[in-house]
Protein backbone atom coordinates (compact mmCIF):
# COMPACT_ATOMS: atom_id res chain seq x y z
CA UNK A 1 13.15 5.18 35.14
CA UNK A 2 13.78 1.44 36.03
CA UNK A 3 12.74 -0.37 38.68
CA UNK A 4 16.00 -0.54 40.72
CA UNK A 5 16.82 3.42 40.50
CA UNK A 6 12.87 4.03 41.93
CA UNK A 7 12.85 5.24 45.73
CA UNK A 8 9.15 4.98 46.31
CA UNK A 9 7.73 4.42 49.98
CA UNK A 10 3.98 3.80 49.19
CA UNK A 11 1.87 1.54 51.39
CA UNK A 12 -1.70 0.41 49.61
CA UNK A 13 -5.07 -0.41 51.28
CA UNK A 14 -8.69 -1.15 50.81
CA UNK A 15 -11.21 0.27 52.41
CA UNK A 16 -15.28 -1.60 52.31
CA UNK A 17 -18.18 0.32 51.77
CA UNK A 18 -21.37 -2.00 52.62
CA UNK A 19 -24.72 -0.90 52.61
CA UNK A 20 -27.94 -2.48 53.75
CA UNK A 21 -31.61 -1.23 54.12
CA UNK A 22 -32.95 -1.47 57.83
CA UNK A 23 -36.52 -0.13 58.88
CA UNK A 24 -37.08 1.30 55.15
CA UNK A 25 -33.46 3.52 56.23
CA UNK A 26 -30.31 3.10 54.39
CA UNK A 27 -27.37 2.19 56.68
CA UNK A 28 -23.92 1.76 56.18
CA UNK A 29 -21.06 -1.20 57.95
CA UNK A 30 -18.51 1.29 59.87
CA UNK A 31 -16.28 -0.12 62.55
CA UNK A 32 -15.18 1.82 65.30
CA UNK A 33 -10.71 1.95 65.36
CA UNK A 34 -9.15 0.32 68.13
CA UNK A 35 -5.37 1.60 67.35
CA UNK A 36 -4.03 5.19 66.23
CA UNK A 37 -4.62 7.25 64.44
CA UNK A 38 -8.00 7.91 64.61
CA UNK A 39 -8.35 5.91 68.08
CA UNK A 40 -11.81 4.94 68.61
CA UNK A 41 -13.38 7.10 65.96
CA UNK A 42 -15.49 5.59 63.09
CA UNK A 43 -14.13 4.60 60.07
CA UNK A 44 -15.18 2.11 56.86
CA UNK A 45 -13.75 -1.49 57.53
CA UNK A 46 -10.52 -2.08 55.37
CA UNK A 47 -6.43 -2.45 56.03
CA UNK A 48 -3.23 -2.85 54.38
CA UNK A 49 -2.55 -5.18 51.64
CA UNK A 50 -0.26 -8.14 51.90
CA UNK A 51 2.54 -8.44 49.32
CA UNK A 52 1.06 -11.88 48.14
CA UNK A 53 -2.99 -10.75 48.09
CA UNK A 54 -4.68 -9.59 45.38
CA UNK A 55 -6.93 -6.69 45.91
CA UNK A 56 -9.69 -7.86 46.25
CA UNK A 57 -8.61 -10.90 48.10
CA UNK A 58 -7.40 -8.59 50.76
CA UNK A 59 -10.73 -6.34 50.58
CA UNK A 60 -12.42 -10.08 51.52
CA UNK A 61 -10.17 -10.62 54.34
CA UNK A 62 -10.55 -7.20 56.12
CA UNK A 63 -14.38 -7.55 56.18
CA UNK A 64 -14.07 -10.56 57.48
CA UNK A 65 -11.61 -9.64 60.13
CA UNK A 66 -13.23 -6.36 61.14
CA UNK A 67 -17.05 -7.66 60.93
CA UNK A 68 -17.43 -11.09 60.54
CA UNK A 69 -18.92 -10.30 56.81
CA UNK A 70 -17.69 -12.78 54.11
CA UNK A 71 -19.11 -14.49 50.82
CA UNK A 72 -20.52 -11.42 49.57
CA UNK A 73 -20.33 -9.42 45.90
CA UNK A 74 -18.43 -6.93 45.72
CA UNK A 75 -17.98 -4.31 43.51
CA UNK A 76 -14.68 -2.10 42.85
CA UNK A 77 -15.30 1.57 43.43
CA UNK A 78 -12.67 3.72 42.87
CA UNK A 79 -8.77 4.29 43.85
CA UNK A 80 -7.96 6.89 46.12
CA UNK A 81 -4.08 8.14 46.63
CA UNK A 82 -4.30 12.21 47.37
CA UNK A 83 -0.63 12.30 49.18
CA UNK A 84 -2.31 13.97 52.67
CA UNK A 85 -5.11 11.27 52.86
CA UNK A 86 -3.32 9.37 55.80
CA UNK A 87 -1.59 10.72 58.71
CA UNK A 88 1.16 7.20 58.70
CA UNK A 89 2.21 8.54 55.18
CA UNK A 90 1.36 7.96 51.65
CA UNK A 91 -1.16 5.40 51.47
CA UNK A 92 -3.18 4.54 48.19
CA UNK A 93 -6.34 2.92 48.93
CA UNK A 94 -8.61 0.93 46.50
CA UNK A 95 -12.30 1.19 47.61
CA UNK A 96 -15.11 -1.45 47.26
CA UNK A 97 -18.47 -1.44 47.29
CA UNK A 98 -21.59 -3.73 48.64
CA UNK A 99 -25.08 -3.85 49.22
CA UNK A 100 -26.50 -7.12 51.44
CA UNK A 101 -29.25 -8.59 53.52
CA UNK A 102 -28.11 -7.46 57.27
CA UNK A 103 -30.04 -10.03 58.80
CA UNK A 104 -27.52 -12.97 57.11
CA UNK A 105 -24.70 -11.86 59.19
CA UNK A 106 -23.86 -11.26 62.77
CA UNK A 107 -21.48 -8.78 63.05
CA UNK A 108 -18.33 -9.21 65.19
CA UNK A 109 -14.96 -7.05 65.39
CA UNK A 110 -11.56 -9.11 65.31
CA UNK A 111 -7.72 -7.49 64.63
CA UNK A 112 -7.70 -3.97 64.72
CA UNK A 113 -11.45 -3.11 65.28
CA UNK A 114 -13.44 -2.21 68.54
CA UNK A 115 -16.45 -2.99 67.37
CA UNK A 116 -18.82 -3.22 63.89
CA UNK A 117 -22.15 -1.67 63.59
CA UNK A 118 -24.48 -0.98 61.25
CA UNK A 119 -25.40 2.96 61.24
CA UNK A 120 -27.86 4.74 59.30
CA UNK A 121 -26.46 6.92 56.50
CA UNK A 122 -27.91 10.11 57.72
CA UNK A 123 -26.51 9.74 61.33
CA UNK A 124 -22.82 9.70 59.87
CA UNK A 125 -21.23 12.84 60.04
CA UNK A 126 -17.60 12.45 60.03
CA UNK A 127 -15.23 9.54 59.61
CA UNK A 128 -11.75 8.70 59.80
CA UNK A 129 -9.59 9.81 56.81
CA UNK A 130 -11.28 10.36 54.20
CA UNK A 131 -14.01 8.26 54.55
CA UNK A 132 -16.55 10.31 54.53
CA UNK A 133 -15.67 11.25 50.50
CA UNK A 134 -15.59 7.80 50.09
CA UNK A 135 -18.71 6.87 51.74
CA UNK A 136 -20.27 10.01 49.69
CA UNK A 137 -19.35 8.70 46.12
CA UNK A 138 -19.92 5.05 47.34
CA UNK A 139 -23.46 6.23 47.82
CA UNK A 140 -23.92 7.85 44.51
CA UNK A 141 -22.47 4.67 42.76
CA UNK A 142 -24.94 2.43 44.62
CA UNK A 143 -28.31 4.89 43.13
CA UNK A 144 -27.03 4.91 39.84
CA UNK A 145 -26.42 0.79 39.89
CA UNK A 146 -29.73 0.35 41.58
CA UNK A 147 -31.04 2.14 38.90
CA UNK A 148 -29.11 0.48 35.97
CA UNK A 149 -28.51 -3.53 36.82
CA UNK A 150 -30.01 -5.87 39.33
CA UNK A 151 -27.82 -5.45 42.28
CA UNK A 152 -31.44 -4.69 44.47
CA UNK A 153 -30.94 -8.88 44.00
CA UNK A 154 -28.12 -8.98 46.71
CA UNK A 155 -30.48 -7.18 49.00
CA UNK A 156 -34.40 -8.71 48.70
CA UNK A 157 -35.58 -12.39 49.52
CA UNK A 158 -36.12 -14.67 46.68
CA UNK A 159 -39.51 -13.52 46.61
CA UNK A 160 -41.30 -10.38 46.99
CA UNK A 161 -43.53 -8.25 45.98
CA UNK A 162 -43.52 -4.89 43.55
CA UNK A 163 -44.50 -2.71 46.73
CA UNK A 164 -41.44 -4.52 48.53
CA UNK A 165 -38.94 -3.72 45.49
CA UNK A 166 -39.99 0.13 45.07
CA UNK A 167 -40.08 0.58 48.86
CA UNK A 168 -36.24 -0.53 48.53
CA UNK A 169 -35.47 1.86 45.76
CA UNK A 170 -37.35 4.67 47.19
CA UNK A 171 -34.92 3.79 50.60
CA UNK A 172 -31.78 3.75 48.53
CA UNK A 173 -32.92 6.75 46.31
CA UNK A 174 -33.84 8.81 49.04
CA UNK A 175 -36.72 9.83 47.03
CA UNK A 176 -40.80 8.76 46.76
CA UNK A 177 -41.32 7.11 43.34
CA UNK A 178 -44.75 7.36 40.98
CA UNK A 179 -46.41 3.43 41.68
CA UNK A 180 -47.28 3.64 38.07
CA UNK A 181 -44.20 4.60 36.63
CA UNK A 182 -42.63 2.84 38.87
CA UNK A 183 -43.88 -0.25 37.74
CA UNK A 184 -43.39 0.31 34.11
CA UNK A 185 -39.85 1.09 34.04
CA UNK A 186 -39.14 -2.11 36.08
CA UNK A 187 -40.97 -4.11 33.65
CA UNK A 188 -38.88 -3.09 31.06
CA UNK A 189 -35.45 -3.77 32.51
CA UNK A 190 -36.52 -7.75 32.29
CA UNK A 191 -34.71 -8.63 35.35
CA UNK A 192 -38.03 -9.89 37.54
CA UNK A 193 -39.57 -13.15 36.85
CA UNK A 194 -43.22 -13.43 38.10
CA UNK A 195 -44.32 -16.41 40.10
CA UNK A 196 -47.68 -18.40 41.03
CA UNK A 197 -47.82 -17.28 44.11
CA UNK A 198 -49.45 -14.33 46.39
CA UNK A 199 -48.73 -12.01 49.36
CA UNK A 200 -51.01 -10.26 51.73
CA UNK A 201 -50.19 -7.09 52.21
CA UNK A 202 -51.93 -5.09 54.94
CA UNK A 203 -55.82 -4.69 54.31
CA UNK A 204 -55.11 -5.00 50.46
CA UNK A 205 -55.67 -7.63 48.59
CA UNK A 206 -52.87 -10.50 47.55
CA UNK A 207 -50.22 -9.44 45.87
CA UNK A 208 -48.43 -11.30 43.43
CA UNK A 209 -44.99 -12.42 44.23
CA UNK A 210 -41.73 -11.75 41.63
CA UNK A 211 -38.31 -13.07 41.84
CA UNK A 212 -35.03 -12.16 40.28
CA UNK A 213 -34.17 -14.22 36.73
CA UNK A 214 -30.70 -13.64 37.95
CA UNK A 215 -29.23 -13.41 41.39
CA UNK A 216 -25.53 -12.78 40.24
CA UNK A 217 -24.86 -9.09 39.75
CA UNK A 218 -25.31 -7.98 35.81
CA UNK A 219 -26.12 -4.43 34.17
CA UNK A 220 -29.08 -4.28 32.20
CA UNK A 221 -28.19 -5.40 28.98
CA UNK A 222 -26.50 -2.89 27.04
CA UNK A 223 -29.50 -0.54 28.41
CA UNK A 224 -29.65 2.98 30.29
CA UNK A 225 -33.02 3.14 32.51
CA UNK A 226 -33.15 5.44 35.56
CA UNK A 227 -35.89 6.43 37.23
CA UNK A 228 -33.99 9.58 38.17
């Protein structure tokens, strides 16, 4: 069929899944809807796509809008178009993904948002549209690339220690992880670079201090390694 017989009314969107780890608990961005439908329910930040924005350009410039979040990786997820999915009509939506340092941002709702907040991923029970699929596969995404590239980089300081790095995967992984094994299996990713330098931590004794060899997000060269 060409292009000028087609009669196709399809809007598209994007739709922001950010995660961050607060009090060793993984939370999630949501912002709470200030216009139907869904009025003043929780729902992932995102919005429609202008005709001259990329997607991921337009992905940028919700989160921005809706939380005051910018100049962070992102990562596409998946694209979501089941016809039902959106009560305004049929509405494809392509989904991104994120994992950051909370403390680098303060969060403030512009546009079509009432306000941002971070909530912790076990408090969420139900979402607007179908966020809460989203959010669910956004989650299992984010253990399996914790697991197999160095996105924990977008998350940690530029230095910390091994305690510091499984406590975050343990968060992220919802699970308690050997120390031992632990440490093994991170050694042989080759993503840490050890430093000179020393942490006290608690009644221990120092702990040596490790840094990323790469802060820009990269899988782990051509290798599998989970720790689940």
């Amino acid at each position: 069929m060409s292009l000028e017989n087609r009669n196709q009314n399809i809007l598209l969107t994007v739709d922001i899944i950010v995660f961050s780890v607060m009090h060793d608990k993984l939370n999630v961005l949501l912002i709470k809807r200030k216009n139907p439908p869904f009025q003043g329910e929780y729902a992932l930040p995102g919005g429609f796509v202008k005709d001259d924005e990329d997607l991921q350009e337009a992905a940028r410039r919700e989160l921005v809008e809706e939380t005051n979040v910018k100049n962070i990786f992102m990562k596409k997820l998946n694209v979501y178009g089941k016809v039902d999915r959106d009560p305004r009509g049929r509405v494809v939506s392509a989904a991104y993904i994120a994992l950051i340092d909370h403390e680098k941002f303060q969060l403030k709702a512009t546009t079509d948002a009432l306000k941002a907040e971070w909530i912790p991923y076990e408090h969420i029970k139900v979402l607007a549209f179908d966020h809460k699929k989203i959010l669910s596969e956004a989650l299992k995404e984010l253990r399996y690339d914790v697991q197999t590239t160095n996105i924990a980089s977008q998350l940690l300081p530029n230095r910390f220690t091994l305690t510091e790095l499984q406590r975050l995967y343990e968060t992220i992984l919802n699970q308690e992880l050997d120390k031992r094994n632990f440490r093994k299996k991170i050694k042989t990713f080759e993503i840490l670079k050890p430093l000179n330098e020393t942490k006290m931590e608690g009644a221990h004794r120092p702990a040596q201090l490790f840094s990323f060899k790469e802060k820009d997000y990269q899988p782990l060269k051509d290798k599998i390694k989970v720790f689940l």
